[in-house]
PDB file of N, CA and C in Angstrom:
ATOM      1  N   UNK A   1       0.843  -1.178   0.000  1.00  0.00           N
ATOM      2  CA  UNK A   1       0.000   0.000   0.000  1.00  0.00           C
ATOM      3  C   UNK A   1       0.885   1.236   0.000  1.00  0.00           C
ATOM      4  N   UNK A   2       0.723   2.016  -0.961  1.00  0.00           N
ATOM      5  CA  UNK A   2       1.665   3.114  -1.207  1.00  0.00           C
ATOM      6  C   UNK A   2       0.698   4.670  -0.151  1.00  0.00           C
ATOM      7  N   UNK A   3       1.635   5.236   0.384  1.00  0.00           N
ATOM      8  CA  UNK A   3       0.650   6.495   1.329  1.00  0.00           C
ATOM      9  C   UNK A   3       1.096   7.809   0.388  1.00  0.00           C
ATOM     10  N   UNK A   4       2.321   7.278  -0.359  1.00  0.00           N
ATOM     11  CA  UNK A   4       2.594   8.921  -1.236  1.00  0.00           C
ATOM     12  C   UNK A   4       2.688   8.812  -2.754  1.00  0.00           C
ATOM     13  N   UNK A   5       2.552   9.906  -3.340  1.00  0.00           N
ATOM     14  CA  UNK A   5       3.335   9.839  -4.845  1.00  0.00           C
ATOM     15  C   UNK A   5       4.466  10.141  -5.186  1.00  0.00           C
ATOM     16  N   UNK A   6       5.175   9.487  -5.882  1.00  0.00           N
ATOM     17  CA  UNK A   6       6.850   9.517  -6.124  1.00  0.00           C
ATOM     18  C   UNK A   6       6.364  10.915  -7.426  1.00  0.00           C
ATOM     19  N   UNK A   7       7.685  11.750  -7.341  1.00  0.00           N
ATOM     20  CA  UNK A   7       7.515  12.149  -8.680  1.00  0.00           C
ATOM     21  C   UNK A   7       8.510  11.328  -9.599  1.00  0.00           C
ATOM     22  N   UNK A   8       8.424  12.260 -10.828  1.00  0.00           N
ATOM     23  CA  UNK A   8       9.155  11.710 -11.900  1.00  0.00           C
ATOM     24  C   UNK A   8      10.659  11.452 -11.426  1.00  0.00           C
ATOM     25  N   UNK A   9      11.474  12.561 -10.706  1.00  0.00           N
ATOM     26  CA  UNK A   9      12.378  12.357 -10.540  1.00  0.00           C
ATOM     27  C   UNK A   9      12.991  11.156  -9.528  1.00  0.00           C
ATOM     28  N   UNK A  10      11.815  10.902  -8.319  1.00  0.00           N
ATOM     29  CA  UNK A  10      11.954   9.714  -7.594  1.00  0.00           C
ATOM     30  C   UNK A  10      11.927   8.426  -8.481  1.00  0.00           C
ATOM     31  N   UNK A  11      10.879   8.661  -9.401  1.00  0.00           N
ATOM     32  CA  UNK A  11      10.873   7.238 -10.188  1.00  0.00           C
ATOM     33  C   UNK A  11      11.963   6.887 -10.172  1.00  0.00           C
ATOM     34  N   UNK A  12      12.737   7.889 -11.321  1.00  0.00           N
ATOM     35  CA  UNK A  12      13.794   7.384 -11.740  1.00  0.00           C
ATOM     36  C   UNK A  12      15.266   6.968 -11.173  1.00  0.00           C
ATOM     37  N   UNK A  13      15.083   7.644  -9.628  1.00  0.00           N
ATOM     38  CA  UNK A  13      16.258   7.357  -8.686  1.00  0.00           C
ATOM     39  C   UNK A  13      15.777   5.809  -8.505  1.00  0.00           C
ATOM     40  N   UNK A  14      14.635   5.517  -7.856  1.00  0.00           N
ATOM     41  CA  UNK A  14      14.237   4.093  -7.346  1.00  0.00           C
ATOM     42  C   UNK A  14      14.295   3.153  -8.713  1.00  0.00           C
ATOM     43  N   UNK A  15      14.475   3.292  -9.998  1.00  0.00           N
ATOM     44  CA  UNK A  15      14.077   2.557 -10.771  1.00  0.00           C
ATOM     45  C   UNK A  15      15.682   2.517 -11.299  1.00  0.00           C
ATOM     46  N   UNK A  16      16.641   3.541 -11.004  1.00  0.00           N
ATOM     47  CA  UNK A  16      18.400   2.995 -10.982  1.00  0.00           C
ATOM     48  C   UNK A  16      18.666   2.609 -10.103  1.00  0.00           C
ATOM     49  N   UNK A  17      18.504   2.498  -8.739  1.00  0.00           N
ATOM     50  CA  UNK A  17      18.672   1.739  -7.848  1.00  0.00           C
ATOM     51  C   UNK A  17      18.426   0.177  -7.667  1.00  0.00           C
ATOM     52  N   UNK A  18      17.151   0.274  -8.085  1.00  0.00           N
ATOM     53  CA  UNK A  18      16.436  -1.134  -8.219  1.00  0.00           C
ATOM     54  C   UNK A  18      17.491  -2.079  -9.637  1.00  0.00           C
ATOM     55  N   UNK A  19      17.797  -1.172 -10.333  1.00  0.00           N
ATOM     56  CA  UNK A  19      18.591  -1.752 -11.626  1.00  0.00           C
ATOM     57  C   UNK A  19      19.889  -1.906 -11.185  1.00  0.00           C
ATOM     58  N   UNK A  20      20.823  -1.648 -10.120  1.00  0.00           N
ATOM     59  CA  UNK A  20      21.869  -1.335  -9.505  1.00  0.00           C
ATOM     60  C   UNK A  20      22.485  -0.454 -10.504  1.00  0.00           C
ATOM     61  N   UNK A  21      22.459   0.572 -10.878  1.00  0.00           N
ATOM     62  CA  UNK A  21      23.162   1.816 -11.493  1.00  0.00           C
ATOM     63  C   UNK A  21      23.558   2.661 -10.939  1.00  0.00           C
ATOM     64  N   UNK A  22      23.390   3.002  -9.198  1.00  0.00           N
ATOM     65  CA  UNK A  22      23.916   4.181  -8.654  1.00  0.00           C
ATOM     66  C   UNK A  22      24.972   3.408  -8.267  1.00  0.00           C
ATOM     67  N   UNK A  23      26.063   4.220  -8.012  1.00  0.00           N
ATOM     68  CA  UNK A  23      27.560   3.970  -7.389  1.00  0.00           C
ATOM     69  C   UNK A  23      27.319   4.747  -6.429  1.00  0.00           C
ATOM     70  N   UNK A  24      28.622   4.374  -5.389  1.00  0.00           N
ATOM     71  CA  UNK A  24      28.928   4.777  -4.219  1.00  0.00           C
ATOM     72  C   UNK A  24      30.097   6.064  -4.406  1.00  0.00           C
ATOM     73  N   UNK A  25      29.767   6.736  -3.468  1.00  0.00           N
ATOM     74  CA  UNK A  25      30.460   8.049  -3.992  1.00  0.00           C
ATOM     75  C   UNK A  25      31.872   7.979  -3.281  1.00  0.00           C
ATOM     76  N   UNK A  26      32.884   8.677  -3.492  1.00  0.00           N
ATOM     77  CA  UNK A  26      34.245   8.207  -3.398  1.00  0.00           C
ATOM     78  C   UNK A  26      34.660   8.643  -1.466  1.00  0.00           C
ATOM     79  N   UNK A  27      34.345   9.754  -1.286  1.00  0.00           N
ATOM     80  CA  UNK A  27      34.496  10.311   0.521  1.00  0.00           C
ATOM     81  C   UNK A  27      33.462  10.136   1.246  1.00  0.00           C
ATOM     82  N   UNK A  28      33.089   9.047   1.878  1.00  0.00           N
ATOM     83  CA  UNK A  28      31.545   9.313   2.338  1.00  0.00           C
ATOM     84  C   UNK A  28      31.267  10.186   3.291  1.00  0.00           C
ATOM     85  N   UNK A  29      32.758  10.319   3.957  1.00  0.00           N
ATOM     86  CA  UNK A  29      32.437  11.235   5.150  1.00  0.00           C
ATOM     87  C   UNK A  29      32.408  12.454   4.688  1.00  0.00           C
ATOM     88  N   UNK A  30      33.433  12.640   3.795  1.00  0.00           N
ATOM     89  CA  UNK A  30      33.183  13.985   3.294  1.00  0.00           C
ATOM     90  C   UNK A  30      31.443  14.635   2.522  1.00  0.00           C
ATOM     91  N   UNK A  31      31.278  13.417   1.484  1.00  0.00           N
ATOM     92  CA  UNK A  31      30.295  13.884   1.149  1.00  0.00           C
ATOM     93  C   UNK A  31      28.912  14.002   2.343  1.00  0.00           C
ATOM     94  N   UNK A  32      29.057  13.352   3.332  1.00  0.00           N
ATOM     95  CA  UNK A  32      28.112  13.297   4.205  1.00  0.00           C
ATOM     96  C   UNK A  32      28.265  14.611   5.043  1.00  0.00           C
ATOM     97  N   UNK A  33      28.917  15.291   5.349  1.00  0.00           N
ATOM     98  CA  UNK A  33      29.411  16.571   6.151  1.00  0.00           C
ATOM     99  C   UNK A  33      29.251  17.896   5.337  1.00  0.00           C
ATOM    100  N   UNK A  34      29.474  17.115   3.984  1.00  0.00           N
ATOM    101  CA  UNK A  34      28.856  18.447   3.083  1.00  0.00           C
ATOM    102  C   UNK A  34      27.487  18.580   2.695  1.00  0.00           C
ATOM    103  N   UNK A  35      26.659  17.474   2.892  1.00  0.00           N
ATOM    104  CA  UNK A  35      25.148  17.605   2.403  1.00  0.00           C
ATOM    105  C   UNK A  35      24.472  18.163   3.758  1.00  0.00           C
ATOM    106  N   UNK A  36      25.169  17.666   4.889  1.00  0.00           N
ATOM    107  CA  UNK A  36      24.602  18.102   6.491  1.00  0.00           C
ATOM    108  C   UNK A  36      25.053  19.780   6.854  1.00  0.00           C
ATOM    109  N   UNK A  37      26.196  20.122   6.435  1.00  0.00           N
ATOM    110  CA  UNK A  37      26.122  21.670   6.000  1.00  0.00           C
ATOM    111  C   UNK A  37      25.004  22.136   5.257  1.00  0.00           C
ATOM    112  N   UNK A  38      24.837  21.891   4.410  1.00  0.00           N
ATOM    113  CA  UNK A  38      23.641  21.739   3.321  1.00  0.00           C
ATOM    114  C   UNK A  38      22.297  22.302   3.774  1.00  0.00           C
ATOM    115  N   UNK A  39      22.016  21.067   4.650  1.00  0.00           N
ATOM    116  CA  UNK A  39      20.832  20.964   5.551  1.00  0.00           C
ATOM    117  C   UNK A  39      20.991  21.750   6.587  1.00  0.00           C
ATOM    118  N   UNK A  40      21.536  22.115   7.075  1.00  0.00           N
ATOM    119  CA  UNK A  40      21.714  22.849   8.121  1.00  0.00           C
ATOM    120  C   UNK A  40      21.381  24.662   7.638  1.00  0.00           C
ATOM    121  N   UNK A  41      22.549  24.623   6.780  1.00  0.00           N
ATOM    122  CA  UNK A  41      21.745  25.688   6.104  1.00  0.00           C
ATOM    123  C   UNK A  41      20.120  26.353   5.920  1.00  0.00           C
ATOM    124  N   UNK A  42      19.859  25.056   5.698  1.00  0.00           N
ATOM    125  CA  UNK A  42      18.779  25.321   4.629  1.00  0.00           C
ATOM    126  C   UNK A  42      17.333  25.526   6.350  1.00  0.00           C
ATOM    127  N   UNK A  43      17.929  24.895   7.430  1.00  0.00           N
ATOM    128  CA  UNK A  43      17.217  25.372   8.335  1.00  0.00           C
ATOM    129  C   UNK A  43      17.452  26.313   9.075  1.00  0.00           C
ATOM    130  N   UNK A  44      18.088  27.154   9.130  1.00  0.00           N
ATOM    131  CA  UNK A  44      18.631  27.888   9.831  1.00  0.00           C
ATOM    132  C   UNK A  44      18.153  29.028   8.969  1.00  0.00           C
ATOM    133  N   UNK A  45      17.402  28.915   8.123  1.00  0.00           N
ATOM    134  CA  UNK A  45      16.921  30.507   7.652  1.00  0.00           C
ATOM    135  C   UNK A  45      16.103  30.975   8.819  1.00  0.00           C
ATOM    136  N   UNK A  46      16.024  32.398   8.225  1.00  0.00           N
ATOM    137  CA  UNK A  46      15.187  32.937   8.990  1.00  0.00           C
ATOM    138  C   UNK A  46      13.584  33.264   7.649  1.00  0.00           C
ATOM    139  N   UNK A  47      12.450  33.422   8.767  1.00  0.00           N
ATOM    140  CA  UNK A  47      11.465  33.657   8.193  1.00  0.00           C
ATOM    141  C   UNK A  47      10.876  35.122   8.666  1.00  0.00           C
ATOM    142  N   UNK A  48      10.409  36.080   8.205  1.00  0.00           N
ATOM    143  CA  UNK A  48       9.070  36.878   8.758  1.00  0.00           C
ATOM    144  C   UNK A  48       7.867  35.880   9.118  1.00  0.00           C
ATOM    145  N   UNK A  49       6.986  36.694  10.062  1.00  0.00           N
ATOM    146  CA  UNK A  49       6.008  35.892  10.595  1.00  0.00           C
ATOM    147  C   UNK A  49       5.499  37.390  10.834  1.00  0.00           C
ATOM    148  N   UNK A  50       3.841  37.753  10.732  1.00  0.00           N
ATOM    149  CA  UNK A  50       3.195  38.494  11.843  1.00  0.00           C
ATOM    150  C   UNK A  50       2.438  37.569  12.633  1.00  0.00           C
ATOM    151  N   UNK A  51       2.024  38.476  14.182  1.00  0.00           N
ATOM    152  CA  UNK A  51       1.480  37.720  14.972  1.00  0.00           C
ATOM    153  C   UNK A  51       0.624  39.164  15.370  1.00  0.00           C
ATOM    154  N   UNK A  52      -0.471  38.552  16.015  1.00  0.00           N
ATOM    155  CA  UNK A  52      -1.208  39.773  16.843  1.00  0.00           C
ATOM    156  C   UNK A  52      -1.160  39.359  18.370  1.00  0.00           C
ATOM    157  N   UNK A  53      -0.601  40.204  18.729  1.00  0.00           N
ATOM    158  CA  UNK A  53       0.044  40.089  20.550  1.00  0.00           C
ATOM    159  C   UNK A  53      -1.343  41.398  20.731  1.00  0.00           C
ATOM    160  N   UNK A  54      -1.871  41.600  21.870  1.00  0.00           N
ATOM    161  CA  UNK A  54      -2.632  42.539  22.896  1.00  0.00           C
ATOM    162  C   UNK A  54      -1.351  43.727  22.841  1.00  0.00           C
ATOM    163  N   UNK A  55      -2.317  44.558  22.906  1.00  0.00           N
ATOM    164  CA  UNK A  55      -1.413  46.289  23.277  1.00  0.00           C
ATOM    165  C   UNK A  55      -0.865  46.135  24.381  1.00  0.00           C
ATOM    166  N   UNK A  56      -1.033  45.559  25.699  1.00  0.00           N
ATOM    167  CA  UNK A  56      -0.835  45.534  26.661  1.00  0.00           C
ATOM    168  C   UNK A  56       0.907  44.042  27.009  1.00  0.00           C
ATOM    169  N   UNK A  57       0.126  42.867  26.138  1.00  0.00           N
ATOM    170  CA  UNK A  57       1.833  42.129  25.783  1.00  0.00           C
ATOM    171  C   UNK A  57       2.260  42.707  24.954  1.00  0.00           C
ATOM    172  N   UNK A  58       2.289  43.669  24.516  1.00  0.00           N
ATOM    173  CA  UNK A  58       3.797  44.210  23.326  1.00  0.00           C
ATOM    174  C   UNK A  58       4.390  45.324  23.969  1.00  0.00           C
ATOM    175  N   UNK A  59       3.625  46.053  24.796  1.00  0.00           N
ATOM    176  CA  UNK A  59       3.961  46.942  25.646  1.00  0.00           C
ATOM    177  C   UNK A  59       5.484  46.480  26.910  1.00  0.00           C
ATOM    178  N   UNK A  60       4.390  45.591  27.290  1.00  0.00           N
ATOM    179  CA  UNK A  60       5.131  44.707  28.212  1.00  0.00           C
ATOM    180  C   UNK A  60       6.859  43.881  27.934  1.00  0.00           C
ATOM    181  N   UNK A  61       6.744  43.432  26.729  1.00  0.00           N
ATOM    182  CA  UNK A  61       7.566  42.821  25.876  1.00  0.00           C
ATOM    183  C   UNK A  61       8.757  43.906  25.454  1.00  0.00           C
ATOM    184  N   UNK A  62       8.446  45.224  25.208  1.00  0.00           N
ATOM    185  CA  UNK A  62       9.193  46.043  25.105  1.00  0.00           C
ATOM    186  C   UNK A  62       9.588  46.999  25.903  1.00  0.00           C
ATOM    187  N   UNK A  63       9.184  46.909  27.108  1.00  0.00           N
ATOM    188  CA  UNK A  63       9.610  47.678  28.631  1.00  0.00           C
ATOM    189  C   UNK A  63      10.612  46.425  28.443  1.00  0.00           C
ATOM    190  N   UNK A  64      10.850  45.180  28.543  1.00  0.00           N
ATOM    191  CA  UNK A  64      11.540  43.909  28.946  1.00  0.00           C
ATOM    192  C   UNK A  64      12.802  44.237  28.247  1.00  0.00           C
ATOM    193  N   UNK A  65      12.649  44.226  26.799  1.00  0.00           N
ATOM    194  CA  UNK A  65      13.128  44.461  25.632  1.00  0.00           C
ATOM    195  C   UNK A  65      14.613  45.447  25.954  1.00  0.00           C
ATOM    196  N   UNK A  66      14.121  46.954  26.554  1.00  0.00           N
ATOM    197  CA  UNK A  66      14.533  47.687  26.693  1.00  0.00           C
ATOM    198  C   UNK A  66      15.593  47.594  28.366  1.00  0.00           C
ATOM    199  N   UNK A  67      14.843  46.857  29.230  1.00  0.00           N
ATOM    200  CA  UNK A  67      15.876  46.905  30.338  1.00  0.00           C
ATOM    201  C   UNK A  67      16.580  46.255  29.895  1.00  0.00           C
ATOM    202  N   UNK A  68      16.639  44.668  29.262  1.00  0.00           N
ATOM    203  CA  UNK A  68      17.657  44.147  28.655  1.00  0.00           C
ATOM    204  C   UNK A  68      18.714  44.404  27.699  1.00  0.00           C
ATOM    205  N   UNK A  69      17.921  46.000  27.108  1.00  0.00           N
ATOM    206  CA  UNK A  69      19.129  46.621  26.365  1.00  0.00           C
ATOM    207  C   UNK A  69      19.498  45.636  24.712  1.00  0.00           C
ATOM    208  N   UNK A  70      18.275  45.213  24.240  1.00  0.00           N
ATOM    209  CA  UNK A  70      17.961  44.443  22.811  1.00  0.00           C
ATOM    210  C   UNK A  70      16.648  45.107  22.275  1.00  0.00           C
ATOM    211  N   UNK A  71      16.725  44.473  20.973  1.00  0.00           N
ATOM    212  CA  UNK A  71      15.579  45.258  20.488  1.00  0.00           C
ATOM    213  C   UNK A  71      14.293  43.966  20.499  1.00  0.00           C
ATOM    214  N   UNK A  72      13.132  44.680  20.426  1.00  0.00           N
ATOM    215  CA  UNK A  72      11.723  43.795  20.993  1.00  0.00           C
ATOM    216  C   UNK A  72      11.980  42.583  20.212  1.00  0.00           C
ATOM    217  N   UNK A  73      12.128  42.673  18.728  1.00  0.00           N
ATOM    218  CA  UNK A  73      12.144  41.276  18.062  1.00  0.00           C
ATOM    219  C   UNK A  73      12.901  40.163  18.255  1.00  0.00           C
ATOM    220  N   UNK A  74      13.971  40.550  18.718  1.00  0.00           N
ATOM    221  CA  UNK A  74      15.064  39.779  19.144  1.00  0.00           C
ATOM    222  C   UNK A  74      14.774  39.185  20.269  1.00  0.00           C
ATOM    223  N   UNK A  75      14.093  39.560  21.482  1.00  0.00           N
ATOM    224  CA  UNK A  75      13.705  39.141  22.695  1.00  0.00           C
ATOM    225  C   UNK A  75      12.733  38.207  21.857  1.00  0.00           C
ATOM    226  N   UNK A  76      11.348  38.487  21.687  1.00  0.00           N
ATOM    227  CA  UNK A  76      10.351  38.168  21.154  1.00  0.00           C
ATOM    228  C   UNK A  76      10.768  36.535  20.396  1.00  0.00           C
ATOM    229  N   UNK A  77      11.714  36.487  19.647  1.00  0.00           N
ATOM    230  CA  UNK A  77      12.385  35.535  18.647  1.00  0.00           C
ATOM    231  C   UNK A  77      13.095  34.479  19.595  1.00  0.00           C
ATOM    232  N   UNK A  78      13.367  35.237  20.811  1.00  0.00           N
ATOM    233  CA  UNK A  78      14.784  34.253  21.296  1.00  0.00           C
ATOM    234  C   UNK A  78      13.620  33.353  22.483  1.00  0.00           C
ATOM    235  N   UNK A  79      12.132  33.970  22.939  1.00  0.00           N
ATOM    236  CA  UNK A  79      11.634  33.740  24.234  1.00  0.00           C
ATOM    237  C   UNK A  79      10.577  32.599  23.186  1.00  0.00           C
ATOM    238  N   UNK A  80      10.075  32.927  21.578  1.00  0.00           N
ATOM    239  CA  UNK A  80       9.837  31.364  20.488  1.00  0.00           C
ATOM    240  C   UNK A  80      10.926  30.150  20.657  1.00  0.00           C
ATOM    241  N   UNK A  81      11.868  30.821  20.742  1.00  0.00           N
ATOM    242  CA  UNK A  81      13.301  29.656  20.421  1.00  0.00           C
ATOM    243  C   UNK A  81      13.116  29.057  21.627  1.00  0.00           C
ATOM    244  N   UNK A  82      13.390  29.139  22.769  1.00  0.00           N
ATOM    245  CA  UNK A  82      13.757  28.642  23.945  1.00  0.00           C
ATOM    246  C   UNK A  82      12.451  28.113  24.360  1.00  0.00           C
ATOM    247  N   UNK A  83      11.011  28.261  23.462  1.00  0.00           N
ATOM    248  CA  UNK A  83       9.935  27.698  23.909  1.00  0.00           C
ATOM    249  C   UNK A  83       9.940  26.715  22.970  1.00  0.00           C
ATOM    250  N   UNK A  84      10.534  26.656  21.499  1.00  0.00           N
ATOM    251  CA  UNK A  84      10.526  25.799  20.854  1.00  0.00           C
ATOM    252  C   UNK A  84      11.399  24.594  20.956  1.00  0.00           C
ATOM    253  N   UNK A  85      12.329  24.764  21.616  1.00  0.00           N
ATOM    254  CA  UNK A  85      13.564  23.928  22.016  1.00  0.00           C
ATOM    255  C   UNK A  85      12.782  23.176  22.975  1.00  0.00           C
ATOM    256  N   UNK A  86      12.249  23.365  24.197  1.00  0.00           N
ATOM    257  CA  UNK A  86      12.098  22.479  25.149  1.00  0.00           C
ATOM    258  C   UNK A  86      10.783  21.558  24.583  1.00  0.00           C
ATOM    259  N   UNK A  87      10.175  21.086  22.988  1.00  0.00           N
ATOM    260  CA  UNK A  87       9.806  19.990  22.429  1.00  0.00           C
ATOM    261  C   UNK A  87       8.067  20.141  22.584  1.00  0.00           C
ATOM    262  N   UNK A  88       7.591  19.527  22.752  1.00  0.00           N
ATOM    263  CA  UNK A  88       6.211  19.395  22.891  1.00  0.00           C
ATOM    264  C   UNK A  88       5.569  19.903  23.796  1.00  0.00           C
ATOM    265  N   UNK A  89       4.303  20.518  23.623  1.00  0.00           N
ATOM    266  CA  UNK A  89       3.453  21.321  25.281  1.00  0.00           C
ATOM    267  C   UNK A  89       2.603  19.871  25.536  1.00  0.00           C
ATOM    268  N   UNK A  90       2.557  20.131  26.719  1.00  0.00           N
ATOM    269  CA  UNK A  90       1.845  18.881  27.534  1.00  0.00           C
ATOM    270  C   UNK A  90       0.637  19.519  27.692  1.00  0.00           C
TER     271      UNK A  90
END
């Protein structure tokens, strides 16, 4: 039972594989450290987002902002991160 669709280009990886036509590439570690740079990259962007916070939390957020001597977004960004890091809400 298939749950996805391959595209064209999967076909054709699974259908040289299946034929044994791919080779093994010559550094694996290397090439493996360079595709994980890669990836790493490629998450580590940053995005825009709006959100609608209350007059009263953005207020708040930027009195904070300001004793800490950063600017609101940066607080705002780092207090997502450190909520996103600790994994799932219970």
């Amino acid at each position: 039972m298939r749950y996805f669709e391959l595209t064209n280009e999967e076909k054709k990886i699974l259908e040289d594989f299946e034929e044994g036509r791919l080779v093994s590439v010559g550094d694996v570690a290397r090439q493996k450290r360079l595709y994980q740079k890669y990836a790493q990259n490629t998450l580590n962007k940053t995005r825009n987002i709006n959100i609608r916070l209350s007059e009263k939390v953005l207020a708040k957020l930027k009195t904070e902002a300001v004793r800490l001597g950063i600017p609101y977004q940066t607080l705002a960004s780092s207090i997502l991160h450190q909520f996103a890091s600790k994994g799932a809400v219970s």
